[in-house]
C-alpha atoms as a PDB file:
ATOM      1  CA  UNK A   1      41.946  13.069 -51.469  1.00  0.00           C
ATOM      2  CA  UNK A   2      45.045  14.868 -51.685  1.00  0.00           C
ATOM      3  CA  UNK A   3      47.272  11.641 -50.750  1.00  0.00           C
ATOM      4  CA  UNK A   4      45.174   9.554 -53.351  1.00  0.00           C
ATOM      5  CA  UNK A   5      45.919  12.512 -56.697  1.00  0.00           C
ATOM      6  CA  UNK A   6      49.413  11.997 -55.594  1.00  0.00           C
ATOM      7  CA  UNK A   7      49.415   8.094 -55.640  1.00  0.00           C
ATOM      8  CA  UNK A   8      47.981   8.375 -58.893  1.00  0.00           C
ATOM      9  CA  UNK A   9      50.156  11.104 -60.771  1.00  0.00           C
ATOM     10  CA  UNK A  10      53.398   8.822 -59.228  1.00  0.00           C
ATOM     11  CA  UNK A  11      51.866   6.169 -60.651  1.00  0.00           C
ATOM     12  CA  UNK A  12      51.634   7.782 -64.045  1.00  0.00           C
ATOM     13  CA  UNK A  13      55.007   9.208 -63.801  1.00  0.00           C
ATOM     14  CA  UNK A  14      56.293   5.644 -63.116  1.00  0.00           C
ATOM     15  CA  UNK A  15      54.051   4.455 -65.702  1.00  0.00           C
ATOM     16  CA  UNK A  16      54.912   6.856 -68.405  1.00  0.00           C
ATOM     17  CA  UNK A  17      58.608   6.695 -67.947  1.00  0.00           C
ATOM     18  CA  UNK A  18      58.555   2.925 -68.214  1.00  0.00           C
ATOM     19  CA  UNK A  19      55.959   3.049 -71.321  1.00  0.00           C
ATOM     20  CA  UNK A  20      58.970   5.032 -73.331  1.00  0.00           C
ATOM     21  CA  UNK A  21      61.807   2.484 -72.663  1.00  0.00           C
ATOM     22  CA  UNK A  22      60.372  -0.688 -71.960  1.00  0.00           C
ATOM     23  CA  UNK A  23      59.042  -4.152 -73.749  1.00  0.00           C
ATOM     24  CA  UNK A  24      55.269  -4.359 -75.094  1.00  0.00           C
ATOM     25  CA  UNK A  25      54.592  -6.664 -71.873  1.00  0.00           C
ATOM     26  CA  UNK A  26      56.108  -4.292 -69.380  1.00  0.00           C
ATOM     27  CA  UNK A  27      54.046  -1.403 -71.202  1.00  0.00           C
ATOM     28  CA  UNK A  28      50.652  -3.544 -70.633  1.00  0.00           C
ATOM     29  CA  UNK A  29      51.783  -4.056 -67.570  1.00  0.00           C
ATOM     30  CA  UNK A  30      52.427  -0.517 -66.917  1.00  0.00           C
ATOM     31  CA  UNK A  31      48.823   0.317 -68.428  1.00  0.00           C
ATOM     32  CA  UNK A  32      47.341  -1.873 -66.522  1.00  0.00           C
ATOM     33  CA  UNK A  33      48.569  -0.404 -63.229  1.00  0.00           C
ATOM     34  CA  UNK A  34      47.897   2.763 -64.093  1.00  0.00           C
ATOM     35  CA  UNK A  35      44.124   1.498 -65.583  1.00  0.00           C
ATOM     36  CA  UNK A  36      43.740  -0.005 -61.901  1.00  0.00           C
ATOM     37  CA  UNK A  37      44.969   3.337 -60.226  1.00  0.00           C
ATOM     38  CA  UNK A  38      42.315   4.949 -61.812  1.00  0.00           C
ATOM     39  CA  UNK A  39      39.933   2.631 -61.314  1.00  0.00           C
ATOM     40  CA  UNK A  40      40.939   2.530 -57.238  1.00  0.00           C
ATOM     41  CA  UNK A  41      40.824   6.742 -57.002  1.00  0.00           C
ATOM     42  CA  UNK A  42      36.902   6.542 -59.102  1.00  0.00           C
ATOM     43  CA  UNK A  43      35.816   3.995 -56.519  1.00  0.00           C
ATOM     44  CA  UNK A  44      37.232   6.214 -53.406  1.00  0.00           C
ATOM     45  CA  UNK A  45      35.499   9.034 -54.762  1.00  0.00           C
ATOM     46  CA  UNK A  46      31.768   7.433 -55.181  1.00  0.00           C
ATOM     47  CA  UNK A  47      32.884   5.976 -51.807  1.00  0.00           C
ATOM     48  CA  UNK A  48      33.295   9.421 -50.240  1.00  0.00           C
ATOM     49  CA  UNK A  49      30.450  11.082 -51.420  1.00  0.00           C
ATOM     50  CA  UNK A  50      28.263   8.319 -50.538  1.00  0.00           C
ATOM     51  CA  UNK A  51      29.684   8.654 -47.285  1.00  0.00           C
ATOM     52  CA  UNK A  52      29.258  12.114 -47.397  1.00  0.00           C
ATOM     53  CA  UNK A  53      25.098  12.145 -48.466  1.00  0.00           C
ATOM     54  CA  UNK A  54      24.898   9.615 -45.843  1.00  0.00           C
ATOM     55  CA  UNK A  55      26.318  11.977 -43.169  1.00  0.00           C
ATOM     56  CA  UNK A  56      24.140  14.629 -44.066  1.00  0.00           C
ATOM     57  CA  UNK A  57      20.932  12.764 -43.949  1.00  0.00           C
ATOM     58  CA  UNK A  58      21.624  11.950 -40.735  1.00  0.00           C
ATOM     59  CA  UNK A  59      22.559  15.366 -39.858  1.00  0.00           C
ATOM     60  CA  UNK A  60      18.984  16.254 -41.242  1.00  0.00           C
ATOM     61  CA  UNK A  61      17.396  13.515 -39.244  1.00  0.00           C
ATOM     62  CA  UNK A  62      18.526  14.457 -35.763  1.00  0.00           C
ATOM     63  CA  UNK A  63      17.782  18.307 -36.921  1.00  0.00           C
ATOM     64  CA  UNK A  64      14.400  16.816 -37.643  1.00  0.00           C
ATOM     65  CA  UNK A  65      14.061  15.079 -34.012  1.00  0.00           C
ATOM     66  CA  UNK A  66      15.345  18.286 -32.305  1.00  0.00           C
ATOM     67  CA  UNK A  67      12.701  19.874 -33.637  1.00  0.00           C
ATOM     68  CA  UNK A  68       9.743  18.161 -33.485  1.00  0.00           C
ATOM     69  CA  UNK A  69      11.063  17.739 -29.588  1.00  0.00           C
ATOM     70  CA  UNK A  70      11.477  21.378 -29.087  1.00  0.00           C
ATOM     71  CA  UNK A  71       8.012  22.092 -30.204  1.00  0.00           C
ATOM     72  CA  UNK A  72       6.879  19.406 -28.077  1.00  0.00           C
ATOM     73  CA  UNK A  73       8.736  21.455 -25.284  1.00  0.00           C
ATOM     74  CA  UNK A  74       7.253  24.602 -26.740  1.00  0.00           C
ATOM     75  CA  UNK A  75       3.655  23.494 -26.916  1.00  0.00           C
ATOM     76  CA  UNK A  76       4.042  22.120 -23.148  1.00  0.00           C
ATOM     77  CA  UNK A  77       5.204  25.533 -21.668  1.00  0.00           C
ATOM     78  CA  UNK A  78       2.818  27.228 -24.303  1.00  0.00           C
ATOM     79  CA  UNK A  79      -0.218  25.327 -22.786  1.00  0.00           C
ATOM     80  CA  UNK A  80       1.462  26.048 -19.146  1.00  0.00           C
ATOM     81  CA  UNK A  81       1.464  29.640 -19.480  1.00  0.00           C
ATOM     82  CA  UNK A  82      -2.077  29.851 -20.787  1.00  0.00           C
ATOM     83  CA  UNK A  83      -3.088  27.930 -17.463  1.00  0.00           C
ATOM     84  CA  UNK A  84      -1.648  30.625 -15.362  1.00  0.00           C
ATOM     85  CA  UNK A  85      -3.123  33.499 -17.783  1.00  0.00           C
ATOM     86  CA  UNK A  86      -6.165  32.010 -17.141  1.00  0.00           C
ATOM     87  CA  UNK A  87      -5.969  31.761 -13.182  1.00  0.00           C
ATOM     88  CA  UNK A  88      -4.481  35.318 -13.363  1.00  0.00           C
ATOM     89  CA  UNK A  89      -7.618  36.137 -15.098  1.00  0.00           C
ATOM     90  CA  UNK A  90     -10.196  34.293 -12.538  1.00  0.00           C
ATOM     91  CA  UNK A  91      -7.770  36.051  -9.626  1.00  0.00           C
ATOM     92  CA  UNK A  92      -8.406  39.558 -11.230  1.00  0.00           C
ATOM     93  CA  UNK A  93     -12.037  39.296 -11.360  1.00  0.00           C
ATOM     94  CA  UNK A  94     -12.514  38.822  -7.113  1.00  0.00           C
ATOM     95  CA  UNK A  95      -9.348  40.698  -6.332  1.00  0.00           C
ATOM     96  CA  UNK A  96      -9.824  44.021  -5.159  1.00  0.00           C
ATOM     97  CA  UNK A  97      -8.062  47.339  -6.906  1.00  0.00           C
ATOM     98  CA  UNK A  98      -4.768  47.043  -5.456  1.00  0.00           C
ATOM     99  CA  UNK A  99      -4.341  43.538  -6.416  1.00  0.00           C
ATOM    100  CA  UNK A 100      -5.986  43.618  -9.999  1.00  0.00           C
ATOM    101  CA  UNK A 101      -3.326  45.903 -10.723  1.00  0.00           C
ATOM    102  CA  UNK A 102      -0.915  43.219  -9.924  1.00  0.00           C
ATOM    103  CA  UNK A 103      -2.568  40.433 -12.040  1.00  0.00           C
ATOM    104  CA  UNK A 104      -2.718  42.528 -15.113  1.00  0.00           C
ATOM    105  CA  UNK A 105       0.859  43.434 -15.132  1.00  0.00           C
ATOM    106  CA  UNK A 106       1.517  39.325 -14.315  1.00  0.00           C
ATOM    107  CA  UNK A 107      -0.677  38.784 -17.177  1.00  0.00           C
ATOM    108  CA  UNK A 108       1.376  41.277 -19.268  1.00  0.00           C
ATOM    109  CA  UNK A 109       4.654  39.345 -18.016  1.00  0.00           C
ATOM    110  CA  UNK A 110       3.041  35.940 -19.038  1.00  0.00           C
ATOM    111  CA  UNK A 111       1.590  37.206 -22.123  1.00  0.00           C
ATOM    112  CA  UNK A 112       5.137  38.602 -23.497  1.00  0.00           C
ATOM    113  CA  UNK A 113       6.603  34.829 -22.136  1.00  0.00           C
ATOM    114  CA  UNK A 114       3.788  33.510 -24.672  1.00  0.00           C
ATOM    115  CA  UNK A 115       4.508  35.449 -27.600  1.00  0.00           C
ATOM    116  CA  UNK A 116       8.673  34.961 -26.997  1.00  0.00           C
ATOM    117  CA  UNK A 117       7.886  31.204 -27.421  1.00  0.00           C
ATOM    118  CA  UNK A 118       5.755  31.514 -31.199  1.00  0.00           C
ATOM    119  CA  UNK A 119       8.166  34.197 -32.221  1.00  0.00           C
ATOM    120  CA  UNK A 120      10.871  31.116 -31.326  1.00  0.00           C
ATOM    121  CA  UNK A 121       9.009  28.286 -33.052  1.00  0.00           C
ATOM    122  CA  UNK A 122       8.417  30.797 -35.819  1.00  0.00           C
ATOM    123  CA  UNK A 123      12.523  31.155 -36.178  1.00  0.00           C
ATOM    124  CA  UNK A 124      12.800  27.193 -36.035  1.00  0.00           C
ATOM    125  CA  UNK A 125      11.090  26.477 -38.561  1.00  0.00           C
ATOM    126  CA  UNK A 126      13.543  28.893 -40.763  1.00  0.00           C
ATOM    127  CA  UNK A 127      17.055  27.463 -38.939  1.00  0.00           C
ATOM    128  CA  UNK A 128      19.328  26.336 -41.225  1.00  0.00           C
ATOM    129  CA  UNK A 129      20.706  23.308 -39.443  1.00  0.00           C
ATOM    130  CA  UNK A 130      24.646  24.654 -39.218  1.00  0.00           C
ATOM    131  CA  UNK A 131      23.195  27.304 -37.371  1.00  0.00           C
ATOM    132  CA  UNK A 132      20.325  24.973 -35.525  1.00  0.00           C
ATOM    133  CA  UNK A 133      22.700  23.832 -32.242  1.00  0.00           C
ATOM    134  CA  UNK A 134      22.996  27.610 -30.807  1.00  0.00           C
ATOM    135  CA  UNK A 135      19.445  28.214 -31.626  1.00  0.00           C
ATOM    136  CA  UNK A 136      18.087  24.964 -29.657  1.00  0.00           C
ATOM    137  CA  UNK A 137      20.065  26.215 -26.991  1.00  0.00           C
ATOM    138  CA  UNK A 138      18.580  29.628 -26.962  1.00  0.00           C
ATOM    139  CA  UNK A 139      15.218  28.456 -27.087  1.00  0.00           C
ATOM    140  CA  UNK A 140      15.787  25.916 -24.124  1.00  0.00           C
ATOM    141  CA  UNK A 141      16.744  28.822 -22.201  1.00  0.00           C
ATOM    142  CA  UNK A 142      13.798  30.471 -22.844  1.00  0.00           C
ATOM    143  CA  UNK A 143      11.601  27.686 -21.818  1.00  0.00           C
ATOM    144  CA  UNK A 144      13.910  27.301 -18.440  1.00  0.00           C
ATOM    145  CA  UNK A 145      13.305  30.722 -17.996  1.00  0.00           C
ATOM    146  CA  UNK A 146       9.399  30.231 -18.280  1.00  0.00           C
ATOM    147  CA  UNK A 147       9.380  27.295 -16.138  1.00  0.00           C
ATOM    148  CA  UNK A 148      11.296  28.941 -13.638  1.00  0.00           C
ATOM    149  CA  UNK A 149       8.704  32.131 -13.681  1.00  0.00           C
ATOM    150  CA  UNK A 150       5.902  29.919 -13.532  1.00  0.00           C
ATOM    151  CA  UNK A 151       7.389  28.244 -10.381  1.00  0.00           C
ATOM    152  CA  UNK A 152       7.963  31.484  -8.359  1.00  0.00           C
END
């Protein structure tokens, strides 16, 4: 942008300096270039910010994909975790003492897992997307981390 002010105030210099000492047909001429100038730094301009609103749409689109992916993700070790609440559950009710005391506190464990993964999709859905990158990582961790519990 920088490169194309400075083409255009040389121009004008040039243009300007020859408009005060020169013939009517070098002073068209002289207009004209400078016309043109103008005319080539307006069209790099709507060409950048086109560019520009296009890049950003995308941008939006793949934040849009990443999301609707990692609540796909989400949902999957959501559903997961429920599963083994449940057989936690049906394991308390014909364990004896000793051992019902263990499934509660695994039930606690996959409980907290649970609620970790809403309280993520709750923050997703109020990422700004310069800041959207490090959270998708985050919350992949998390469900790494669930998987990995649930496969102990």
């Amino acid at each position: 942008m920088k490169k194309i002010t400075w083409i255009v105030a040389s121009m004008l210099l040039v243009g300007s300096l020859s408009l005060t000492g020169c013939s009517d047909k070098t002073k068209d001429s002289a207009q004209e270039t400078v016309e043109e100038a103008k005319n080539d730094m307006d069209e790099n301009v709507a060409d950048a910010k086109a560019d520009i609103k296009e890049a950003g749409q995308d941008f939006e689109a793949k934040v849009k994909e990443d999301k609707d992916e990692l609540k796909k993700d989400i949902d999957d070790a959501i559903s997961k975790l429920d599963r083994k609440i449940e057989e936690a559950d049906a394991k308390m009710d014909k364990a004896a003492d000793k051992e019902k005391a263990k499934w509660r506190d695994r039930k606690k464990e996959l409980n907290a897992e649970k609620e970790e993964l809403q309280a993520s999709w709750k923050r997703a859905q109020n990422e700004t997307a310069d800041k959207w990158d490090e959270f998708k990582a985050n919350t992949k961790e998390k469900i790494a981390k669930v998987k990995a519990d649930l496969n102990d």
